[in-house]
PDB file of N, CA and C in Angstrom:
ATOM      1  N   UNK A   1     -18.729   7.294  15.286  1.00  0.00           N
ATOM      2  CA  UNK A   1     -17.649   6.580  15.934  1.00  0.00           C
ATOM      3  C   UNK A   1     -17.392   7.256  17.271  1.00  0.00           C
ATOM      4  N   UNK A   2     -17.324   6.237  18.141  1.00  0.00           N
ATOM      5  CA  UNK A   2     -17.348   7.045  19.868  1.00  0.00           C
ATOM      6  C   UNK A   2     -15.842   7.153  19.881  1.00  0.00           C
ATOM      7  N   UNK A   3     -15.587   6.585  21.612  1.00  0.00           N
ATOM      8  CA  UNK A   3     -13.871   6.153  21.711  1.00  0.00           C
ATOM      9  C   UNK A   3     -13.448   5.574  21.524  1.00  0.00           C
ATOM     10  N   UNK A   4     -13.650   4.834  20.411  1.00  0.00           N
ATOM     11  CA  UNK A   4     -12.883   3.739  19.995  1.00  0.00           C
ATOM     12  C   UNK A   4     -11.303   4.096  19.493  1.00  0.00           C
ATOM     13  N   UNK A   5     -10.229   2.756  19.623  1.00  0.00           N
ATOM     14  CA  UNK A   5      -9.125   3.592  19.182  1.00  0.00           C
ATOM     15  C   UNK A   5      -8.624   3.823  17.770  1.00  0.00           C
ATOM     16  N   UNK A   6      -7.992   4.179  17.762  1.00  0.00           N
ATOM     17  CA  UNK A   6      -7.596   4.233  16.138  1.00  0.00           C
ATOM     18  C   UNK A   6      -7.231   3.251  15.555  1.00  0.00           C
ATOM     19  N   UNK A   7      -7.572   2.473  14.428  1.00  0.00           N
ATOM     20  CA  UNK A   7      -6.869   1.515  14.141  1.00  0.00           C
ATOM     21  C   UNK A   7      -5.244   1.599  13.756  1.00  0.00           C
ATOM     22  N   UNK A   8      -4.688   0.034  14.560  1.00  0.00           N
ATOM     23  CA  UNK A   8      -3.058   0.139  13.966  1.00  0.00           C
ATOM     24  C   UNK A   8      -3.205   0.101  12.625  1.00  0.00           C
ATOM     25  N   UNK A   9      -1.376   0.855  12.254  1.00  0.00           N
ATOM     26  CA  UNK A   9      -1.255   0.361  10.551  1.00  0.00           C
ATOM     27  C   UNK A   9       0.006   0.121  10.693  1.00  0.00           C
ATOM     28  N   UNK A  10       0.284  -0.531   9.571  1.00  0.00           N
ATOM     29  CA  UNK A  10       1.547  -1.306   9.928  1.00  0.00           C
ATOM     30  C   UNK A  10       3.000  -0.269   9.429  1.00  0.00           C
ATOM     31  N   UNK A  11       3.782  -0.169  10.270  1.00  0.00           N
ATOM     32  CA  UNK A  11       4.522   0.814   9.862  1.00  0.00           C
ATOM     33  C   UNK A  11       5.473   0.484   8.792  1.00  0.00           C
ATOM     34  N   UNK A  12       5.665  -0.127   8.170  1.00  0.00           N
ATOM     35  CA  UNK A  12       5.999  -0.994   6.932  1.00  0.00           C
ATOM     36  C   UNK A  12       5.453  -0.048   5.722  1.00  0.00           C
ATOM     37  N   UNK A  13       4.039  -0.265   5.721  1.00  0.00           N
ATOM     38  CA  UNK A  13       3.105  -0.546   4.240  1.00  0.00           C
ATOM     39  C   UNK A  13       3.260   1.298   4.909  1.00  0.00           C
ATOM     40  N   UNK A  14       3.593   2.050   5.570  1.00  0.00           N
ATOM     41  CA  UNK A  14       2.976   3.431   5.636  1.00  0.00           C
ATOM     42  C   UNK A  14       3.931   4.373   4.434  1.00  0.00           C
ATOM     43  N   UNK A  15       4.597   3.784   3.851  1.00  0.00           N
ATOM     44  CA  UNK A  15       5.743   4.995   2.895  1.00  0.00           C
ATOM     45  C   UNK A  15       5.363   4.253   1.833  1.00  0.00           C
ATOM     46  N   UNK A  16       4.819   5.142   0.770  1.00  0.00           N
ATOM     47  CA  UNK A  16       3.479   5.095  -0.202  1.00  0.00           C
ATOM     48  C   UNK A  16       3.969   4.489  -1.297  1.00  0.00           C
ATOM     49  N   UNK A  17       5.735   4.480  -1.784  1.00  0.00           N
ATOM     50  CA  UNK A  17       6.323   3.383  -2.260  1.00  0.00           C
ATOM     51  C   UNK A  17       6.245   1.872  -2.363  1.00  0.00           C
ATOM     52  N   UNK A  18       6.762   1.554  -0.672  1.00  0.00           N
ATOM     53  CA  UNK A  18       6.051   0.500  -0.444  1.00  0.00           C
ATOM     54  C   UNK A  18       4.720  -0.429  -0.544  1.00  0.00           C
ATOM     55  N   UNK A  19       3.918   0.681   0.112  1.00  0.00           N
ATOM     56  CA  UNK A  19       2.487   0.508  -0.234  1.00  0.00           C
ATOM     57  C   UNK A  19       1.962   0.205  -1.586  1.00  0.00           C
ATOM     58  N   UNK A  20       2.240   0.936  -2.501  1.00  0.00           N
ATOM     59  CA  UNK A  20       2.403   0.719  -3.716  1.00  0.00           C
ATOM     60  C   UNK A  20       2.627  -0.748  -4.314  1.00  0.00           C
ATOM     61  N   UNK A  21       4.045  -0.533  -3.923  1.00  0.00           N
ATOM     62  CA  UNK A  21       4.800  -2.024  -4.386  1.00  0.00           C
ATOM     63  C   UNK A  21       3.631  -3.046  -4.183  1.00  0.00           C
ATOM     64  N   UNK A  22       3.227  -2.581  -2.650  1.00  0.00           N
ATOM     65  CA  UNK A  22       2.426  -3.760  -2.041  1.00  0.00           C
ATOM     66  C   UNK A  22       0.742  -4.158  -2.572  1.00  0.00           C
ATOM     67  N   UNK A  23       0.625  -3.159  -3.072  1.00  0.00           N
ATOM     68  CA  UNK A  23      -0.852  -3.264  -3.870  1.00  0.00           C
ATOM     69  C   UNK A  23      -0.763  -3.952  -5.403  1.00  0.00           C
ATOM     70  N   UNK A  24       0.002  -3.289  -5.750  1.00  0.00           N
ATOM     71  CA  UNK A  24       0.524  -3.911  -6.959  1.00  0.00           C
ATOM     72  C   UNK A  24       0.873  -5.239  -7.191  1.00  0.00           C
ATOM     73  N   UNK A  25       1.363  -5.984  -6.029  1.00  0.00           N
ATOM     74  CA  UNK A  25       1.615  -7.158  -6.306  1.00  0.00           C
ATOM     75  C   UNK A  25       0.524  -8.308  -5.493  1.00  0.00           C
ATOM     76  N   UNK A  26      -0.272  -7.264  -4.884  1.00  0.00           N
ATOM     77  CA  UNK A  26      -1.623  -7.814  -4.492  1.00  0.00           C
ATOM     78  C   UNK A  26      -2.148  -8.241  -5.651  1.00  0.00           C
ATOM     79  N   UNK A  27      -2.490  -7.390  -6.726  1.00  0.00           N
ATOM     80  CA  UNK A  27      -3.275  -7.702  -8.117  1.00  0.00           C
ATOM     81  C   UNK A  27      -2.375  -8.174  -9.161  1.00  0.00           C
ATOM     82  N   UNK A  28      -1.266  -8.322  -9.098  1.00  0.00           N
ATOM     83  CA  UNK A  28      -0.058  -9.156  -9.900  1.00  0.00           C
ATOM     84  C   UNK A  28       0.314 -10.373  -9.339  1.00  0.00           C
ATOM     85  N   UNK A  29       0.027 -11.621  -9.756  1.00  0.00           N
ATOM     86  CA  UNK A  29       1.246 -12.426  -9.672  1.00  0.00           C
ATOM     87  C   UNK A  29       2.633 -12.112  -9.007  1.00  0.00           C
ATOM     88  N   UNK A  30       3.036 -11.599 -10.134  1.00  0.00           N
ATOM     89  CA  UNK A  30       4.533 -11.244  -9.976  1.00  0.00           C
ATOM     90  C   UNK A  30       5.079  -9.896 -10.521  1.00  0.00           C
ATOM     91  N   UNK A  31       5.549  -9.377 -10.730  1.00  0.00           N
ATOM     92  CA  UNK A  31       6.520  -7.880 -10.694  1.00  0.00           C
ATOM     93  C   UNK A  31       7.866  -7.527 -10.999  1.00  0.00           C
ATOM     94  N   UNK A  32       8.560  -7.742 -12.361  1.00  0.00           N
ATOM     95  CA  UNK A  32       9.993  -7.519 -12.190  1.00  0.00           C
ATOM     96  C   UNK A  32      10.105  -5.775 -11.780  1.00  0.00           C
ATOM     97  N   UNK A  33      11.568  -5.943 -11.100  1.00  0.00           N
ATOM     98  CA  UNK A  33      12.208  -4.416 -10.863  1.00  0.00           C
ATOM     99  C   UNK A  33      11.766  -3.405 -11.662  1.00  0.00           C
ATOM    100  N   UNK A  34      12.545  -3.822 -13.244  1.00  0.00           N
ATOM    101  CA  UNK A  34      11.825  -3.063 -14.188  1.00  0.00           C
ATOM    102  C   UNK A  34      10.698  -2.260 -14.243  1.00  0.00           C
ATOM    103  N   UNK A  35       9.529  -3.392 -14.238  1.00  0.00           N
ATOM    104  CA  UNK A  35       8.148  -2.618 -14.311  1.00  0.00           C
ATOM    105  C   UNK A  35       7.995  -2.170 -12.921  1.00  0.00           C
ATOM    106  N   UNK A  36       8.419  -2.184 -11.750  1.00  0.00           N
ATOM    107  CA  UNK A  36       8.296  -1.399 -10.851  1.00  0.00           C
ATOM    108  C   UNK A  36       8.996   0.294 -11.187  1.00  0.00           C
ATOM    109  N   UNK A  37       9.929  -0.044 -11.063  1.00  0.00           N
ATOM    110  CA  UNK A  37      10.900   0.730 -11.442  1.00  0.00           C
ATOM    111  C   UNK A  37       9.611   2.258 -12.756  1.00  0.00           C
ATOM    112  N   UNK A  38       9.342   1.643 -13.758  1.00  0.00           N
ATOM    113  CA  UNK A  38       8.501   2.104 -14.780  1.00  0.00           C
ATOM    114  C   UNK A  38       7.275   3.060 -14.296  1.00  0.00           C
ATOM    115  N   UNK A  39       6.233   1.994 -13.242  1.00  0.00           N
ATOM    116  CA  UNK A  39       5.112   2.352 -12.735  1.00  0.00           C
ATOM    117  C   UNK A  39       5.540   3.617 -11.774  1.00  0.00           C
ATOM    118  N   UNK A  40       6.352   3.276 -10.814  1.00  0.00           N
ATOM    119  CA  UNK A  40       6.904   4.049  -9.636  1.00  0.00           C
ATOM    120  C   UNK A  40       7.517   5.256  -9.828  1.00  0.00           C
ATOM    121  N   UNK A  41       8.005   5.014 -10.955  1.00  0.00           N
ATOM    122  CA  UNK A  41       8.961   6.245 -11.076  1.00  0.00           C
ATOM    123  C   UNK A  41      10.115   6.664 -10.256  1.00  0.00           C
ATOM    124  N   UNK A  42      10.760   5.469  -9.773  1.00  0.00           N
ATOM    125  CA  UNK A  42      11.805   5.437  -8.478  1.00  0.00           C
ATOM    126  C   UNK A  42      12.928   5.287  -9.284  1.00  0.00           C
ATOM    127  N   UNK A  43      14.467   5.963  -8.403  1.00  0.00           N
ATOM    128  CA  UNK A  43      15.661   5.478  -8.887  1.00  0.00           C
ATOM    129  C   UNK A  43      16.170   4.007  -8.776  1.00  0.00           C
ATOM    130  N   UNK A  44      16.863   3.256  -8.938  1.00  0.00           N
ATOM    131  CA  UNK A  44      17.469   1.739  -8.631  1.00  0.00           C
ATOM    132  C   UNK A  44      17.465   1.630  -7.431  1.00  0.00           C
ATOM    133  N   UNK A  45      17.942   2.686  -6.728  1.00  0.00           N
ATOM    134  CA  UNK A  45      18.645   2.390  -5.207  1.00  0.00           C
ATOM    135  C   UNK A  45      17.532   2.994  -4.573  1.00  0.00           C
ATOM    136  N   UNK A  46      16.362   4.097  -4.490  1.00  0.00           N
ATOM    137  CA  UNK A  46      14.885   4.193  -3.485  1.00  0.00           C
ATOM    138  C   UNK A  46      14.593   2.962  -3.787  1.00  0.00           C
ATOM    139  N   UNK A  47      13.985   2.506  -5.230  1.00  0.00           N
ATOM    140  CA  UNK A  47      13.220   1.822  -5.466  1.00  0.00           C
ATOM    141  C   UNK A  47      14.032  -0.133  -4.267  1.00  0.00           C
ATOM    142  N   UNK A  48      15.161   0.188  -4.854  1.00  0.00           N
ATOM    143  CA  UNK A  48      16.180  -1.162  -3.976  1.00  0.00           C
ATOM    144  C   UNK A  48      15.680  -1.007  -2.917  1.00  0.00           C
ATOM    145  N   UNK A  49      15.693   0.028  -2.398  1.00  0.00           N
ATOM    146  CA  UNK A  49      15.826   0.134  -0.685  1.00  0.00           C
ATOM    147  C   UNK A  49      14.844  -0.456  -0.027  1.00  0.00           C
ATOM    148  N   UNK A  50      13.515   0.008  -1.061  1.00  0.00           N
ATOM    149  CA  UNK A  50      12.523  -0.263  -0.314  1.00  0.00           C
ATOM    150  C   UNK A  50      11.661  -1.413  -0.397  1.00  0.00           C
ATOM    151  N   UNK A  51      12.368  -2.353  -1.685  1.00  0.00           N
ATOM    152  CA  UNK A  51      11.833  -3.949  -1.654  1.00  0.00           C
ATOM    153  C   UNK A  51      12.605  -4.559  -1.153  1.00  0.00           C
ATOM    154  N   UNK A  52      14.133  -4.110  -0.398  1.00  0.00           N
ATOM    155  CA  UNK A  52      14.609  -4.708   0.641  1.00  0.00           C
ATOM    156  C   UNK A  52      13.804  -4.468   1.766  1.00  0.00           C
ATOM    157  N   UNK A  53      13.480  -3.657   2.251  1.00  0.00           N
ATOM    158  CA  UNK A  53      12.700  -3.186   3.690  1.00  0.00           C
ATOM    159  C   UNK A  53      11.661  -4.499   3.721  1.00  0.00           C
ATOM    160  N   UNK A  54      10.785  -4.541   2.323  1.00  0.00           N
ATOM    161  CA  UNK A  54       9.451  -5.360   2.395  1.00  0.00           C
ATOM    162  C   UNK A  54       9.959  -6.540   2.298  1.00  0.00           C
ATOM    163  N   UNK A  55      11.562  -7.299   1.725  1.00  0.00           N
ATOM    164  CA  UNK A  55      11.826  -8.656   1.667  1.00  0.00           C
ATOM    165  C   UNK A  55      12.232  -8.717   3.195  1.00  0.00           C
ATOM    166  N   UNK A  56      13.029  -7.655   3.706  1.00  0.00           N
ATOM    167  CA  UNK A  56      13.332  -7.808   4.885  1.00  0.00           C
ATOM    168  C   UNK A  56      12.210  -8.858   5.757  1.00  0.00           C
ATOM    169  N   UNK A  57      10.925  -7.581   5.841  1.00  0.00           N
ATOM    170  CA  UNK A  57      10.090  -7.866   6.564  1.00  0.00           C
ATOM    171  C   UNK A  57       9.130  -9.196   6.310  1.00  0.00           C
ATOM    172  N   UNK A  58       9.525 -10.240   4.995  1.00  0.00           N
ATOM    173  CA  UNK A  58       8.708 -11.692   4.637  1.00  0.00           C
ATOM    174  C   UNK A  58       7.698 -11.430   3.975  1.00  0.00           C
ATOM    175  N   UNK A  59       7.389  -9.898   3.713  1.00  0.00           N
ATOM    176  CA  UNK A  59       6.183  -9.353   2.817  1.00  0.00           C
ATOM    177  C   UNK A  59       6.364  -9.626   1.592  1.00  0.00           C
ATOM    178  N   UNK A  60       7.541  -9.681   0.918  1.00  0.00           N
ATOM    179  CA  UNK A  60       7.795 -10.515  -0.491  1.00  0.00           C
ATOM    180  C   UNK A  60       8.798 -11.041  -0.588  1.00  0.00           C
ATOM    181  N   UNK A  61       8.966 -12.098  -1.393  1.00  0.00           N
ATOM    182  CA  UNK A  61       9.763 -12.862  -2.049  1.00  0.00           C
ATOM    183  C   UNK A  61      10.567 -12.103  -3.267  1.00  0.00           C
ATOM    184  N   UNK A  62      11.841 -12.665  -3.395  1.00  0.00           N
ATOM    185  CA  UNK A  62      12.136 -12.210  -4.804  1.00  0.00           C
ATOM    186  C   UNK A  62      12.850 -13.502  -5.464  1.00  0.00           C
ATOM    187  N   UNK A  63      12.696 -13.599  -7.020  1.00  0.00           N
ATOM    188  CA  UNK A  63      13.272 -14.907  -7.830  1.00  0.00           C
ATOM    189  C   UNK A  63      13.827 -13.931  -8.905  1.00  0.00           C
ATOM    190  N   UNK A  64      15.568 -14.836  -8.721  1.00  0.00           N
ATOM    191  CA  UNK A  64      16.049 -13.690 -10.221  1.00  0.00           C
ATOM    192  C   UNK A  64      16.835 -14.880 -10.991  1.00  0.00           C
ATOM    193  N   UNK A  65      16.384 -14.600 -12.196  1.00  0.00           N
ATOM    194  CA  UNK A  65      16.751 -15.356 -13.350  1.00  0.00           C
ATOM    195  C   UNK A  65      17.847 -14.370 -14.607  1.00  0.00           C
ATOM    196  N   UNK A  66      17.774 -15.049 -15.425  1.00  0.00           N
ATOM    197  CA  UNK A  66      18.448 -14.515 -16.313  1.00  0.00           C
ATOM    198  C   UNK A  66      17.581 -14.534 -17.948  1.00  0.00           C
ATOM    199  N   UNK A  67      17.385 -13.413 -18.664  1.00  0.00           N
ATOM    200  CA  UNK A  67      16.911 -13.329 -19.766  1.00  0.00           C
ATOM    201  C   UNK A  67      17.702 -12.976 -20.682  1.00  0.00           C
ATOM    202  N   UNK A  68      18.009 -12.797 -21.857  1.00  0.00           N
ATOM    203  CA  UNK A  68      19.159 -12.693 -22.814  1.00  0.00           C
ATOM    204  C   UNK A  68      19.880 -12.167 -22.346  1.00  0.00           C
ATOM    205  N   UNK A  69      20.918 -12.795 -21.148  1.00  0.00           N
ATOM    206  CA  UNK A  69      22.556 -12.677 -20.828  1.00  0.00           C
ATOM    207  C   UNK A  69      21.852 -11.355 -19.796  1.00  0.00           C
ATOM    208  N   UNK A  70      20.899 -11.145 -19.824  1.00  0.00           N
ATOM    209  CA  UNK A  70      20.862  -9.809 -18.380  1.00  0.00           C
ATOM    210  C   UNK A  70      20.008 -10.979 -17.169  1.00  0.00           C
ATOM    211  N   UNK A  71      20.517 -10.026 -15.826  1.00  0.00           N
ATOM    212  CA  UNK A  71      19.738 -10.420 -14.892  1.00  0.00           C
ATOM    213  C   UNK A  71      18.367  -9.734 -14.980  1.00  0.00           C
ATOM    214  N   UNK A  72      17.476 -10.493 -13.926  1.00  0.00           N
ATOM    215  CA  UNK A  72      15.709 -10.341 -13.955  1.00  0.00           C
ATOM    216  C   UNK A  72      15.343 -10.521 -12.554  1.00  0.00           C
ATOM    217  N   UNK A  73      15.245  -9.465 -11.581  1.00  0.00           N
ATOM    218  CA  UNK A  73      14.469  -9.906 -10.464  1.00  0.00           C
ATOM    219  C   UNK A  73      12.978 -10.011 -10.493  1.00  0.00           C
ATOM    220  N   UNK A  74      12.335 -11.030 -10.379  1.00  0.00           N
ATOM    221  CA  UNK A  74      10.631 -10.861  -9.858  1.00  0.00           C
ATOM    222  C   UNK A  74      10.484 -11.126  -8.751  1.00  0.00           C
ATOM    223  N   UNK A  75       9.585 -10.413  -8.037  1.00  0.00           N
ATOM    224  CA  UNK A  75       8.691  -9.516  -6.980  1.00  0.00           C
ATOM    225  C   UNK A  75       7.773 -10.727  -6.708  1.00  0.00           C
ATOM    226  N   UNK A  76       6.994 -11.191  -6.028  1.00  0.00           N
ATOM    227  CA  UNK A  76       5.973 -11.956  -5.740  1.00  0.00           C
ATOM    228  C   UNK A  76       5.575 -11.643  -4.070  1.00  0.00           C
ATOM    229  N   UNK A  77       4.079 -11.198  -3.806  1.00  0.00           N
ATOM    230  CA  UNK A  77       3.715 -11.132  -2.521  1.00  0.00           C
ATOM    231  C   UNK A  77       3.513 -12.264  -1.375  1.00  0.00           C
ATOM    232  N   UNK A  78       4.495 -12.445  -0.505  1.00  0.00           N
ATOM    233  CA  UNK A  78       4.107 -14.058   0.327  1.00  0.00           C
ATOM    234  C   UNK A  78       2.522 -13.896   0.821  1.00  0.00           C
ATOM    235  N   UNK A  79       2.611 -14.760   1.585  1.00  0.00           N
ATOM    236  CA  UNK A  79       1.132 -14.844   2.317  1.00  0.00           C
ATOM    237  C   UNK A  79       1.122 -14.374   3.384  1.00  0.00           C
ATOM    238  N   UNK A  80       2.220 -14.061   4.132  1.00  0.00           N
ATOM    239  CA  UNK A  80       2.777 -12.729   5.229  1.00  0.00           C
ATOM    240  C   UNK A  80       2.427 -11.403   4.828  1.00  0.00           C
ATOM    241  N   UNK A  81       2.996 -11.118   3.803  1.00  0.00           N
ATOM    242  CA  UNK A  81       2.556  -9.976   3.149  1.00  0.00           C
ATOM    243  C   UNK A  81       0.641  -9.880   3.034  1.00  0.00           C
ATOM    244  N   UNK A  82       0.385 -10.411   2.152  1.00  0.00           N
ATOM    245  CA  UNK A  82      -0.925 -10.673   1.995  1.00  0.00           C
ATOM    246  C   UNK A  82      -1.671 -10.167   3.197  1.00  0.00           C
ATOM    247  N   UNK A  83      -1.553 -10.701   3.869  1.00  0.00           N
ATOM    248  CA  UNK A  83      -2.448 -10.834   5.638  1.00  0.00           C
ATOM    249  C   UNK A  83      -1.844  -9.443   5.457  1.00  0.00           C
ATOM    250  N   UNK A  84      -0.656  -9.013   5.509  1.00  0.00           N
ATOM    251  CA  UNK A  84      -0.572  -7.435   6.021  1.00  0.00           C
ATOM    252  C   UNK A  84      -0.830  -6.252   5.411  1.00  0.00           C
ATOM    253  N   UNK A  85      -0.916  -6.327   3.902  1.00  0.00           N
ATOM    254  CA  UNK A  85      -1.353  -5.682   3.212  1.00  0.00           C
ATOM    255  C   UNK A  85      -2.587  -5.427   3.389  1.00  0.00           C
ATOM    256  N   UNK A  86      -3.354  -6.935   3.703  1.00  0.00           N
ATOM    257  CA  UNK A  86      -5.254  -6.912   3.487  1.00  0.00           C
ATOM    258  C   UNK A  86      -5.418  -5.871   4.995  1.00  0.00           C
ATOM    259  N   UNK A  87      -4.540  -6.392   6.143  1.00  0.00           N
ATOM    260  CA  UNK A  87      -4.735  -5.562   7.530  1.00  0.00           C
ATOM    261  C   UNK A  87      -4.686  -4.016   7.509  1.00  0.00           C
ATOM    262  N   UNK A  88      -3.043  -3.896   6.698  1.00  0.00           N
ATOM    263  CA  UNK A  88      -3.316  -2.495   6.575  1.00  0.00           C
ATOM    264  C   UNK A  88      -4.422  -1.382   5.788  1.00  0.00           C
ATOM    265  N   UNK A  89      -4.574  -2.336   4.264  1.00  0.00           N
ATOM    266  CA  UNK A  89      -6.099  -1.468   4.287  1.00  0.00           C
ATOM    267  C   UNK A  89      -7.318  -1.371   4.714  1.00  0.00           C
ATOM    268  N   UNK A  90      -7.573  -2.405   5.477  1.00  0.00           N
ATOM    269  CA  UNK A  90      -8.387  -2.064   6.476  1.00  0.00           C
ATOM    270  C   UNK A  90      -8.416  -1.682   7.674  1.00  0.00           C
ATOM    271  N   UNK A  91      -7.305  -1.060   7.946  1.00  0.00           N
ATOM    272  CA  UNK A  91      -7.012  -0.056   9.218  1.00  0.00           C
ATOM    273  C   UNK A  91      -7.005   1.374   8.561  1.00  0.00           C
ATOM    274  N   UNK A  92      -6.909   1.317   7.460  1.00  0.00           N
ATOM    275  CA  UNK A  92      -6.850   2.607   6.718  1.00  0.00           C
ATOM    276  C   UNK A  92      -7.917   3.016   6.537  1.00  0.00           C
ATOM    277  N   UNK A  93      -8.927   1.911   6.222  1.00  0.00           N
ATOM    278  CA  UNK A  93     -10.519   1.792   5.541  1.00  0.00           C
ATOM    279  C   UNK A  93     -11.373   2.817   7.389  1.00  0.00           C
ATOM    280  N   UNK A  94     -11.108   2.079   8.180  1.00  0.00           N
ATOM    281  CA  UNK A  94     -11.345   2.578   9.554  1.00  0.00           C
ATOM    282  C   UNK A  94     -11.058   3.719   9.946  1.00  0.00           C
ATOM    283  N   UNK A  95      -9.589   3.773   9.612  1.00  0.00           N
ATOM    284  CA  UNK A  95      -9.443   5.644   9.949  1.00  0.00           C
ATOM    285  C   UNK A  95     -10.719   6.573   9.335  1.00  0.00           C
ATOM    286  N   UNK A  96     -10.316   6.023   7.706  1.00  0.00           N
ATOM    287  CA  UNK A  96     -10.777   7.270   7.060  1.00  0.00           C
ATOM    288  C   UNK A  96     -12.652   7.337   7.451  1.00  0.00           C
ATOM    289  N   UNK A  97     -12.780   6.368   7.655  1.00  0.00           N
ATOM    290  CA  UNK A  97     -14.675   6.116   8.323  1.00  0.00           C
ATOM    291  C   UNK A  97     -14.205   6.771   9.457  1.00  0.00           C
ATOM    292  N   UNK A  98     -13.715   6.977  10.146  1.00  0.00           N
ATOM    293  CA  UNK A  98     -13.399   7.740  11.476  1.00  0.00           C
ATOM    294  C   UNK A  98     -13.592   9.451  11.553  1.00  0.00           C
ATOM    295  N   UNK A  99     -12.670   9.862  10.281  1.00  0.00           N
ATOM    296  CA  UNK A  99     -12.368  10.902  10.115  1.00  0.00           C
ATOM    297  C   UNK A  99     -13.905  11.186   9.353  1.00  0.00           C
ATOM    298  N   UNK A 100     -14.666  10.495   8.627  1.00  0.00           N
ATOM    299  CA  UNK A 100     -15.663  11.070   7.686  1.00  0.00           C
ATOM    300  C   UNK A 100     -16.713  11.151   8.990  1.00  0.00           C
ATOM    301  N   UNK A 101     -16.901  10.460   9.981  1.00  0.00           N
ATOM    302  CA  UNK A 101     -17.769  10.779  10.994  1.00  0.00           C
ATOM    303  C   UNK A 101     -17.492  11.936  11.874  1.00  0.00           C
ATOM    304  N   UNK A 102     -15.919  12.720  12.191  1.00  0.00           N
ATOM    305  CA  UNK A 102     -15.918  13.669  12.426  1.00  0.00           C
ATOM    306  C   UNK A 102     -15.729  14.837  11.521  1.00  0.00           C
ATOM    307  N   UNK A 103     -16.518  15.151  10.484  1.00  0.00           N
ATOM    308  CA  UNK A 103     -16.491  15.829   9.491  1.00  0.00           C
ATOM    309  C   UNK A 103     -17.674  16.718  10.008  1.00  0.00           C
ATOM    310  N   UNK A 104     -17.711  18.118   9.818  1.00  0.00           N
ATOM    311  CA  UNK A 104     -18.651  18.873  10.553  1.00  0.00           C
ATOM    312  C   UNK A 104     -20.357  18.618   9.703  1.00  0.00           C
ATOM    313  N   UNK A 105     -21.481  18.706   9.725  1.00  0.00           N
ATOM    314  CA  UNK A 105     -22.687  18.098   9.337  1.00  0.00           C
ATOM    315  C   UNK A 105     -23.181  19.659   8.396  1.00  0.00           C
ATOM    316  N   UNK A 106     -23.343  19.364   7.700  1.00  0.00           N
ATOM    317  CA  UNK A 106     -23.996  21.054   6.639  1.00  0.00           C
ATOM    318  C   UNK A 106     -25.474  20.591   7.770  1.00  0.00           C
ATOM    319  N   UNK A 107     -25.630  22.540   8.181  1.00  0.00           N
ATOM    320  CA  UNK A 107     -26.525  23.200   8.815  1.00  0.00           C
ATOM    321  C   UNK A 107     -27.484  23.076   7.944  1.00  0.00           C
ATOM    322  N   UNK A 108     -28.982  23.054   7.902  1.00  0.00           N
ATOM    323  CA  UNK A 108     -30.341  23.038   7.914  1.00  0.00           C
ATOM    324  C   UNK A 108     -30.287  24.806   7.862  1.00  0.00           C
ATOM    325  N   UNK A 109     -30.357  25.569   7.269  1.00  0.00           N
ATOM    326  CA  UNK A 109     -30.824  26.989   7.565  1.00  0.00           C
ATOM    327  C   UNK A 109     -31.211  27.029   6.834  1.00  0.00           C
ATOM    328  N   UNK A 110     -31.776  29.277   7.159  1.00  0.00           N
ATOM    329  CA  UNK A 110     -33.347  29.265   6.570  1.00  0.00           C
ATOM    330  C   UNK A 110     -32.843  30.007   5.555  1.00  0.00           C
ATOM    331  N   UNK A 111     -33.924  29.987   4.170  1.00  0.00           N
ATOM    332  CA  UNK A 111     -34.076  30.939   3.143  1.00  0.00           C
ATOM    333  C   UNK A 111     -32.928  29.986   2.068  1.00  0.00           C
ATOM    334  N   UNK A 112     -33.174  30.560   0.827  1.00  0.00           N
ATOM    335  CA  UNK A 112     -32.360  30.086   0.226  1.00  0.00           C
ATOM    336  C   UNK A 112     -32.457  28.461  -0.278  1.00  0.00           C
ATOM    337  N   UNK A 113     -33.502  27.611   0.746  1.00  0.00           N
ATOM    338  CA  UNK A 113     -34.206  26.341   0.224  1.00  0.00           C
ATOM    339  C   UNK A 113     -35.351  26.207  -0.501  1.00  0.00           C
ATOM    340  N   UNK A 114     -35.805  25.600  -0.738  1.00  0.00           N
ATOM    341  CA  UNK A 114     -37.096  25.280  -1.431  1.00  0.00           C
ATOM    342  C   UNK A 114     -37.843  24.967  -0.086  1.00  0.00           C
ATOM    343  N   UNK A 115     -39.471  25.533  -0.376  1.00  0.00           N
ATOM    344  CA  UNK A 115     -40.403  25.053   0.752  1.00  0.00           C
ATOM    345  C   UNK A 115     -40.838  23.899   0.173  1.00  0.00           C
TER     346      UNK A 115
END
């Protein structure tokens, strides 16, 4: 890799919560709080904060219903999201090909090889 620039990433998907959230509901349908909450290992209010940030931003939707007399939020990724999720890992995919091309090359020296 010459000078090329770095690829953008979206400053959104960069706090690994989010990101998370956001992968997760790449390969899910849908997502209540709960099982976020479960997978993540977040309190109510990180875990709140930060699927407000991503509803903020049109990256997901949320639908809340009611199941025996409790509330139920589900999670679902728009197609905003989608596009930005797929962008950001492949700006990520680029860095890290970036960084593996400036990785120093194991030396060729003598002794110690097979002739």
């Amino acid at each position: 890799m010459g000078d090329e620039p770095i690829p953008a990433l979206d400053r959104r998907l960069e706090h690994r919560v989010r990101l998370a959230i956001a992968v997760l509901l790449a390969r899910h349908e849908e997502m209540s709080f709960r099982r976020f909450k479960t997978l993540l290992g977040e309190t109510d209010g990180s875990l709140g904060a930060q699927l407000r940030t991503l509803e903020d931003a049109g990256y997901v939707a949320v639908r809340k219903e009611f199941q025996h007399r409790r509330p139920v939020s589900w999670y679902t990724l728009t197609a905003r999201g989608r596009r930005a999720v797929a962008a950001h890992l492949e700006s990520l995919q680029s860095l890290i090909h970036a960084a593996g091309a400036l990785a120093p090359k194991p030396r060729g020296g003598r002794g110690g090889g097979k002739s």
